[in-house]
Protein backbone atom coordinates (compact mmCIF):
# COMPACT_ATOMS: atom_id res chain seq x y z
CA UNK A 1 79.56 81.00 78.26
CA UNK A 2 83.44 81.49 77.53
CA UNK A 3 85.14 80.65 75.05
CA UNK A 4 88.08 78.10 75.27
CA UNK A 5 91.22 79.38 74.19
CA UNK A 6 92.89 76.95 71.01
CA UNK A 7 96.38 76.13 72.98
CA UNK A 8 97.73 74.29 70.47
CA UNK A 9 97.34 77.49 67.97
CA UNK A 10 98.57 79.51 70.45
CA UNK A 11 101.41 77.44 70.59
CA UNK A 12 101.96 77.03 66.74
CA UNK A 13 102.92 80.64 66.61
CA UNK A 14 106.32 80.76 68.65
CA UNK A 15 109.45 80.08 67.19
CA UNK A 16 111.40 77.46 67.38
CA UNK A 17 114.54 78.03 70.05
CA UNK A 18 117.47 76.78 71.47
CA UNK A 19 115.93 77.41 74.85
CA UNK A 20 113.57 75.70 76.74
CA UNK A 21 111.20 76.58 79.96
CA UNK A 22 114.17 76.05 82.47
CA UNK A 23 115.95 78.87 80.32
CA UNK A 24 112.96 81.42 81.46
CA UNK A 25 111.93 79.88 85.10
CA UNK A 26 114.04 78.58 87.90
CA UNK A 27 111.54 75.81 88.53
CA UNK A 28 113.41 74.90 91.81
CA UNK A 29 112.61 77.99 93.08
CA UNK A 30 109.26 77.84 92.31
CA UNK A 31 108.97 74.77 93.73
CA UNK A 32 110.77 76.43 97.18
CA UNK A 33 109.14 79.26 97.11
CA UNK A 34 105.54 77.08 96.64
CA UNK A 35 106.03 74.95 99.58
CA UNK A 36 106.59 77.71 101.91
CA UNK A 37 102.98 79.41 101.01
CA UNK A 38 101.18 75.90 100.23
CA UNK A 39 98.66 76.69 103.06
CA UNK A 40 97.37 80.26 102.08
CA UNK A 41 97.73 78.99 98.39
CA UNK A 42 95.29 75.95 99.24
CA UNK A 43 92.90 78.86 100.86
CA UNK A 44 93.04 81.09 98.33
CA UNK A 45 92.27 78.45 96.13
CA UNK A 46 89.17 77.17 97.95
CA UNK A 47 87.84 80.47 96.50
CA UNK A 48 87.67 79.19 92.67
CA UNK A 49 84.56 79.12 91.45
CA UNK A 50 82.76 81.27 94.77
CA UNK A 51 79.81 83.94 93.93
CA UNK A 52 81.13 86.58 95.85
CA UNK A 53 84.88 86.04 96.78
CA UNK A 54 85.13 89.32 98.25
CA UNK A 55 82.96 88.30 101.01
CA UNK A 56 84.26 84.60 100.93
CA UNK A 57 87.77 86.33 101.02
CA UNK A 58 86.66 88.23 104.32
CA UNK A 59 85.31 84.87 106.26
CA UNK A 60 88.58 83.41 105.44
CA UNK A 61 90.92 86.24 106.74
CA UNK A 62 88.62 86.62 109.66
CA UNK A 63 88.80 82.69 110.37
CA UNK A 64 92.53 82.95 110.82
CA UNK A 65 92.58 85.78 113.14
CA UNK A 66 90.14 83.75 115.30
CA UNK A 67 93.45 80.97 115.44
């Protein structure tokens, strides 16, 4: 089993800053950038938790080729 990572320890070690997230990530670019792969994200996803995503990865890639 894995262990779970303590997040709020994790956390309790940075400093404190004058900067927040937006200083380090342009998060309407993400968000851009996101929407234009959503469908290959959403099948790449469908591959969390799969036995054997290399062969899982294959079906998929061969699946679109067949469209």
């Amino acid at each position: 089993m894995q262990k779970k990572r303590d997040f709020e320890a994790w956390m309790g070690k940075f400093k404190q800053s004058i900067y927040d997230y937006s200083y380090y990530v342009d998060f309407e670019k993400v968000k851009h950038n996101v929407s234009e792969i959503k469908p290959e994200l959403g099948l790449l996803n469908s591959l969390v938790g799969s036995n054997d995503i290399a062969s899982d990865f294959i079906k998929i890639i061969n699946n679109i080729r067949i469209l």
